[in-house]
N, C-alpha and C. Protein backbone atom coordinates (compact mmCIF):
# COMPACT_ATOMS: atom_id res chain seq x y z
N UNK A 1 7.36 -15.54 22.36
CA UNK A 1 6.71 -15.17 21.12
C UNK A 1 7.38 -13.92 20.57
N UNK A 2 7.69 -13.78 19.42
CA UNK A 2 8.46 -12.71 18.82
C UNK A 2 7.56 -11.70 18.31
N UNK A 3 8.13 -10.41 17.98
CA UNK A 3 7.38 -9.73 17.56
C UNK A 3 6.89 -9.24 16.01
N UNK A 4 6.23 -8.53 15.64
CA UNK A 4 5.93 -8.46 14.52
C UNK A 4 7.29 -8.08 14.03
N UNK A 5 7.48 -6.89 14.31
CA UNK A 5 9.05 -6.67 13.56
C UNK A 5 10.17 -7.55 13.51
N UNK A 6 10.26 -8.71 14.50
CA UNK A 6 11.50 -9.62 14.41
C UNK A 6 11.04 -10.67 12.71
N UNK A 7 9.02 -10.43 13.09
CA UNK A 7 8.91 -11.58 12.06
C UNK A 7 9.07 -10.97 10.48
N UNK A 8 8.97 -9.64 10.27
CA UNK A 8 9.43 -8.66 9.11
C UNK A 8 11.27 -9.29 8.69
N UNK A 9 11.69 -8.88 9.99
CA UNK A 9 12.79 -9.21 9.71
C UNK A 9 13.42 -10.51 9.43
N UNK A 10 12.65 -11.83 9.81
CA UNK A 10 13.08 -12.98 9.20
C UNK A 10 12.56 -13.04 7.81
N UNK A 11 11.68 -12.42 6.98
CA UNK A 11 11.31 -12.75 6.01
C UNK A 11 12.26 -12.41 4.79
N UNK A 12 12.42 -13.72 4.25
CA UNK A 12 12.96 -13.46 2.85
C UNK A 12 12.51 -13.29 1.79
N UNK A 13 13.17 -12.87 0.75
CA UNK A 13 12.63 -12.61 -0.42
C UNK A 13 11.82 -13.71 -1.35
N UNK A 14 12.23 -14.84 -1.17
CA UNK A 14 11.25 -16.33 -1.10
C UNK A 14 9.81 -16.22 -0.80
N UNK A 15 9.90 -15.66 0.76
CA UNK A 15 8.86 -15.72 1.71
C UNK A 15 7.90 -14.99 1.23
N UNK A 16 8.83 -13.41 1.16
CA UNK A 16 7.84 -12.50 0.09
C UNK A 16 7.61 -13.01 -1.03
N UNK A 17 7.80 -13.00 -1.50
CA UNK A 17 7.08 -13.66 -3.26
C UNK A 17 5.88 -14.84 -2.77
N UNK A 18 6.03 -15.10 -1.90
CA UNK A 18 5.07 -16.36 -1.48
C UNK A 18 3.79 -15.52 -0.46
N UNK A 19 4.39 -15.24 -0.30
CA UNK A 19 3.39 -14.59 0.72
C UNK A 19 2.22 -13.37 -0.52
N UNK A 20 2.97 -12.75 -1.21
CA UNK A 20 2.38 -11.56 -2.60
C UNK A 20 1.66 -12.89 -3.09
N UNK A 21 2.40 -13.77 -3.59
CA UNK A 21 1.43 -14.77 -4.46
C UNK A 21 0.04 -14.95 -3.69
N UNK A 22 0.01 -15.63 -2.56
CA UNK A 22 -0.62 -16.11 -1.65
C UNK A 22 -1.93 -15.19 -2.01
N UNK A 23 -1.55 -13.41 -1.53
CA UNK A 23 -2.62 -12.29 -1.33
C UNK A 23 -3.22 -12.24 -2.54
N UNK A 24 -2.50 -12.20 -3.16
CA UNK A 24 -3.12 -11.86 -4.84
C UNK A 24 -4.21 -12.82 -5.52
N UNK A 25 -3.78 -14.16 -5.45
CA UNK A 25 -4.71 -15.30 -5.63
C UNK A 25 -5.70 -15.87 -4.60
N UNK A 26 -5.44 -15.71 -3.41
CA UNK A 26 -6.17 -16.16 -1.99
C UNK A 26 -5.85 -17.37 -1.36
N UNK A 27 -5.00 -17.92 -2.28
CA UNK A 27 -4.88 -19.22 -2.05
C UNK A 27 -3.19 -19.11 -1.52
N UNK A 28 -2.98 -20.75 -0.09
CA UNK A 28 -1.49 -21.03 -0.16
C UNK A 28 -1.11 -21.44 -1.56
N UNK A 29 0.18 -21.93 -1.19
CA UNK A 29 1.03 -22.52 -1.84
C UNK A 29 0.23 -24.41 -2.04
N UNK A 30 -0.14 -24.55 -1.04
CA UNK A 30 -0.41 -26.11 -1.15
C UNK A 30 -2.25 -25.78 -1.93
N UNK A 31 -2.86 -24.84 -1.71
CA UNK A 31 -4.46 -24.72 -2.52
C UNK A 31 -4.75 -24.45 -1.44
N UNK A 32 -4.85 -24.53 0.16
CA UNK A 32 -5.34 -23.56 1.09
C UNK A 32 -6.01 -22.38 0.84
N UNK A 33 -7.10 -21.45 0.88
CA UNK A 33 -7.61 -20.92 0.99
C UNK A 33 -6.98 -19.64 2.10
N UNK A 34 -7.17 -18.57 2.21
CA UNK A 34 -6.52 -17.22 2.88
C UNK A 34 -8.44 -17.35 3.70
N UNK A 35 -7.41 -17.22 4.94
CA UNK A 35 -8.87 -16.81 5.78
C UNK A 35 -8.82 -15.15 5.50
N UNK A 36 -9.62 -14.76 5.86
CA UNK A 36 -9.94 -13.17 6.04
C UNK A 36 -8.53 -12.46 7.14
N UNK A 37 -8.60 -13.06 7.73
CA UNK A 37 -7.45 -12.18 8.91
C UNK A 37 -5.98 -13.09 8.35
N UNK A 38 -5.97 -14.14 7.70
CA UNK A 38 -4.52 -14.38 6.98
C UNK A 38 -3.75 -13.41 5.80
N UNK A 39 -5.13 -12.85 5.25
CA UNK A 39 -5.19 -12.57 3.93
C UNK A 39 -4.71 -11.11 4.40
N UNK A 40 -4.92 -10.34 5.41
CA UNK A 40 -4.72 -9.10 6.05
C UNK A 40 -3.50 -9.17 7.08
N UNK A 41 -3.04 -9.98 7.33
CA UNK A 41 -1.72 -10.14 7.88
C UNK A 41 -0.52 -10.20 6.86
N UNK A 42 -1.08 -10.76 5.91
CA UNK A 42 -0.03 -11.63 4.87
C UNK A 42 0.36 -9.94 4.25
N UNK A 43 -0.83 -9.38 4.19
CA UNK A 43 -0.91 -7.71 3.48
C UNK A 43 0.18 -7.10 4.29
N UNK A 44 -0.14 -6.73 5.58
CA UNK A 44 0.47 -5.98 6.46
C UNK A 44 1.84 -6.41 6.55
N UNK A 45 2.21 -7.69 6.10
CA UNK A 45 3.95 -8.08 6.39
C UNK A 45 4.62 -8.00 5.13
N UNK A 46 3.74 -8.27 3.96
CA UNK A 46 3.83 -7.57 2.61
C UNK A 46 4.96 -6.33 2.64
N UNK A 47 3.83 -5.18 3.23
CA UNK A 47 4.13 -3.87 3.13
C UNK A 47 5.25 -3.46 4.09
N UNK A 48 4.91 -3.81 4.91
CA UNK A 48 6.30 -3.67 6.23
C UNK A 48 7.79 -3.84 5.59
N UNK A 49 7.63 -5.28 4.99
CA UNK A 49 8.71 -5.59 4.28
C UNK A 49 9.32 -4.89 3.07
N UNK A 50 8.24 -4.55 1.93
CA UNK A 50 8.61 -3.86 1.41
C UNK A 50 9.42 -2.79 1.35
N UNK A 51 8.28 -1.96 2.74
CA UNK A 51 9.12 -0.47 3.12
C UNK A 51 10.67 -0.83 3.67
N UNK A 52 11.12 -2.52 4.00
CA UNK A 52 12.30 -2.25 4.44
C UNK A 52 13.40 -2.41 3.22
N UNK A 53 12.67 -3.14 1.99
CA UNK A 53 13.66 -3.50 1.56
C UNK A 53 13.11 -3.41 -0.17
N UNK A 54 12.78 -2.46 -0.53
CA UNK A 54 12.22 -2.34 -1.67
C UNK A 54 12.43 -0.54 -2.72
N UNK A 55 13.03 -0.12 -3.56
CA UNK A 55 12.83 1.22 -3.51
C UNK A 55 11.07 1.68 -3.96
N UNK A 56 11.03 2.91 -3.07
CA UNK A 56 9.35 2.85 -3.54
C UNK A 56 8.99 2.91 -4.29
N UNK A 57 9.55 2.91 -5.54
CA UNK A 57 8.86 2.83 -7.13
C UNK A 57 8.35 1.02 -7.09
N UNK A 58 8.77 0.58 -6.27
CA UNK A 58 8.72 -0.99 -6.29
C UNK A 58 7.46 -1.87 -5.21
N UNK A 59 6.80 -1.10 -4.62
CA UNK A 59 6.22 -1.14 -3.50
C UNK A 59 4.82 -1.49 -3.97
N UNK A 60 4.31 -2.03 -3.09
CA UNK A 60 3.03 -2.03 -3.26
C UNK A 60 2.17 -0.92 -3.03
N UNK A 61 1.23 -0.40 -4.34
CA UNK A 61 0.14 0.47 -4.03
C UNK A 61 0.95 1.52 -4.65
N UNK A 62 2.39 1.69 -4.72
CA UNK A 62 2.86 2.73 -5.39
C UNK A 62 2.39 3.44 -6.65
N UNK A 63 1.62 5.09 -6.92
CA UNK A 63 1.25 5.32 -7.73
C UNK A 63 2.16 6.61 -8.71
N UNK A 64 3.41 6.56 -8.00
CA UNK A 64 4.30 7.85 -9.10
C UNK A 64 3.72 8.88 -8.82
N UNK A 65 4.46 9.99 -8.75
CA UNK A 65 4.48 11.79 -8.57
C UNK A 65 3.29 11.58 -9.19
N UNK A 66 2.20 12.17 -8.61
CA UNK A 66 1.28 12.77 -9.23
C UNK A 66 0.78 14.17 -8.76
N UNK A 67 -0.10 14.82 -9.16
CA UNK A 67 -0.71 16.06 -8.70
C UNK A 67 -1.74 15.71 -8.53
N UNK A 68 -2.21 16.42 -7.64
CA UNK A 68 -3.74 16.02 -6.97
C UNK A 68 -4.64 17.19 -7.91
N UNK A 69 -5.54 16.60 -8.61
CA UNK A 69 -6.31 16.65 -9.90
C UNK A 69 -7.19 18.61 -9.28
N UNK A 70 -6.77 18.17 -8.14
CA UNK A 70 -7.58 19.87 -7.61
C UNK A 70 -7.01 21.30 -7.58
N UNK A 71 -5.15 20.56 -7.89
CA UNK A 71 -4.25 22.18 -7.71
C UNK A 71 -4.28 22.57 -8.92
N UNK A 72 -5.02 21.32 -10.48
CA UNK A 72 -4.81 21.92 -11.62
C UNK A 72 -6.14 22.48 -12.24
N UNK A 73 -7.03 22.40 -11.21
CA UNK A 73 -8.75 23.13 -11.79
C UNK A 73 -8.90 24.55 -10.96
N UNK A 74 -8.68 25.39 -11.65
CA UNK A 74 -9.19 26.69 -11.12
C UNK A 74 -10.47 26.74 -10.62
N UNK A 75 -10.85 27.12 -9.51
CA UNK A 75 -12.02 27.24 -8.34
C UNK A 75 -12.88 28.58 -8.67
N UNK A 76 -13.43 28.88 -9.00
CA UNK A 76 -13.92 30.66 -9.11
C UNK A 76 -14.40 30.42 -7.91
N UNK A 77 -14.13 31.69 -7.44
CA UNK A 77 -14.53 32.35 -6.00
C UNK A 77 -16.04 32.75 -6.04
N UNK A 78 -17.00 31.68 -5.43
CA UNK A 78 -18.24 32.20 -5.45
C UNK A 78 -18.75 32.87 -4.12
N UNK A 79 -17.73 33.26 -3.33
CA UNK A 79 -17.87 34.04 -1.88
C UNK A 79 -18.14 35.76 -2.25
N UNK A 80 -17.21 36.18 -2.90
CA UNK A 80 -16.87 37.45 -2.93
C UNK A 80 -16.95 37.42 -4.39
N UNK A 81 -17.55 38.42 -4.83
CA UNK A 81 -17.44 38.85 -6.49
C UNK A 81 -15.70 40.04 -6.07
N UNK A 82 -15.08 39.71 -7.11
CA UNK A 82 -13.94 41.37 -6.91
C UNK A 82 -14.86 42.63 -6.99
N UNK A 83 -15.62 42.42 -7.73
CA UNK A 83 -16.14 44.15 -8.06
C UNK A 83 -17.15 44.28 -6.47
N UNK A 84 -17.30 43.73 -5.78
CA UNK A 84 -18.34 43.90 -4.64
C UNK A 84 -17.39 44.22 -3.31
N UNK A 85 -15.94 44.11 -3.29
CA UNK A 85 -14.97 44.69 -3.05
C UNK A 85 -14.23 45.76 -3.05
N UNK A 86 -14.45 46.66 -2.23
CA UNK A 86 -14.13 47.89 -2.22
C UNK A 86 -12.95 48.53 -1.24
């Protein structure tokens, strides 16, 4: 039995596109239905793959440079007033 990574590595770009289709709709290729743990495998070999062969602007879940919405809201310091500082 091979391992997850040998099976990353047989997958082609075919496979991927079939496999993304698959997750996205729930369904195979033939109208099959995604069980719950297909539908989360199919994810996980998705992404694996991706990270091997995708630049990350291209990836799944990829959301671009952002700033985290908290380094741009000033906090007032309700611990210490300055003037109570001596």
């Amino acid at each position: 039995m091979s391992s997850f990574n040998d099976m990353i590595n047989n997958i082609t770009p075919d496979i991927y596109e079939s496999l993304k289709l698959a997750v996205e709709i729930g369904k195979w290729s033939d109208g099959n239905k995604l069980t719950v743990e297909q539908r989360e495998l199919s994810l996980q070999a998705m992404i694996a793959w991706e990270t091997q062969n995708l630049p990350e602007d291209q990836r799944t879940g990829y959301m671009g440079p952002q700033e985290c919405a908290s380094k741009s809201i000033e906090v007032p310091n309700i611990l210490f007033k300055s003037d109570a500082i001596h």
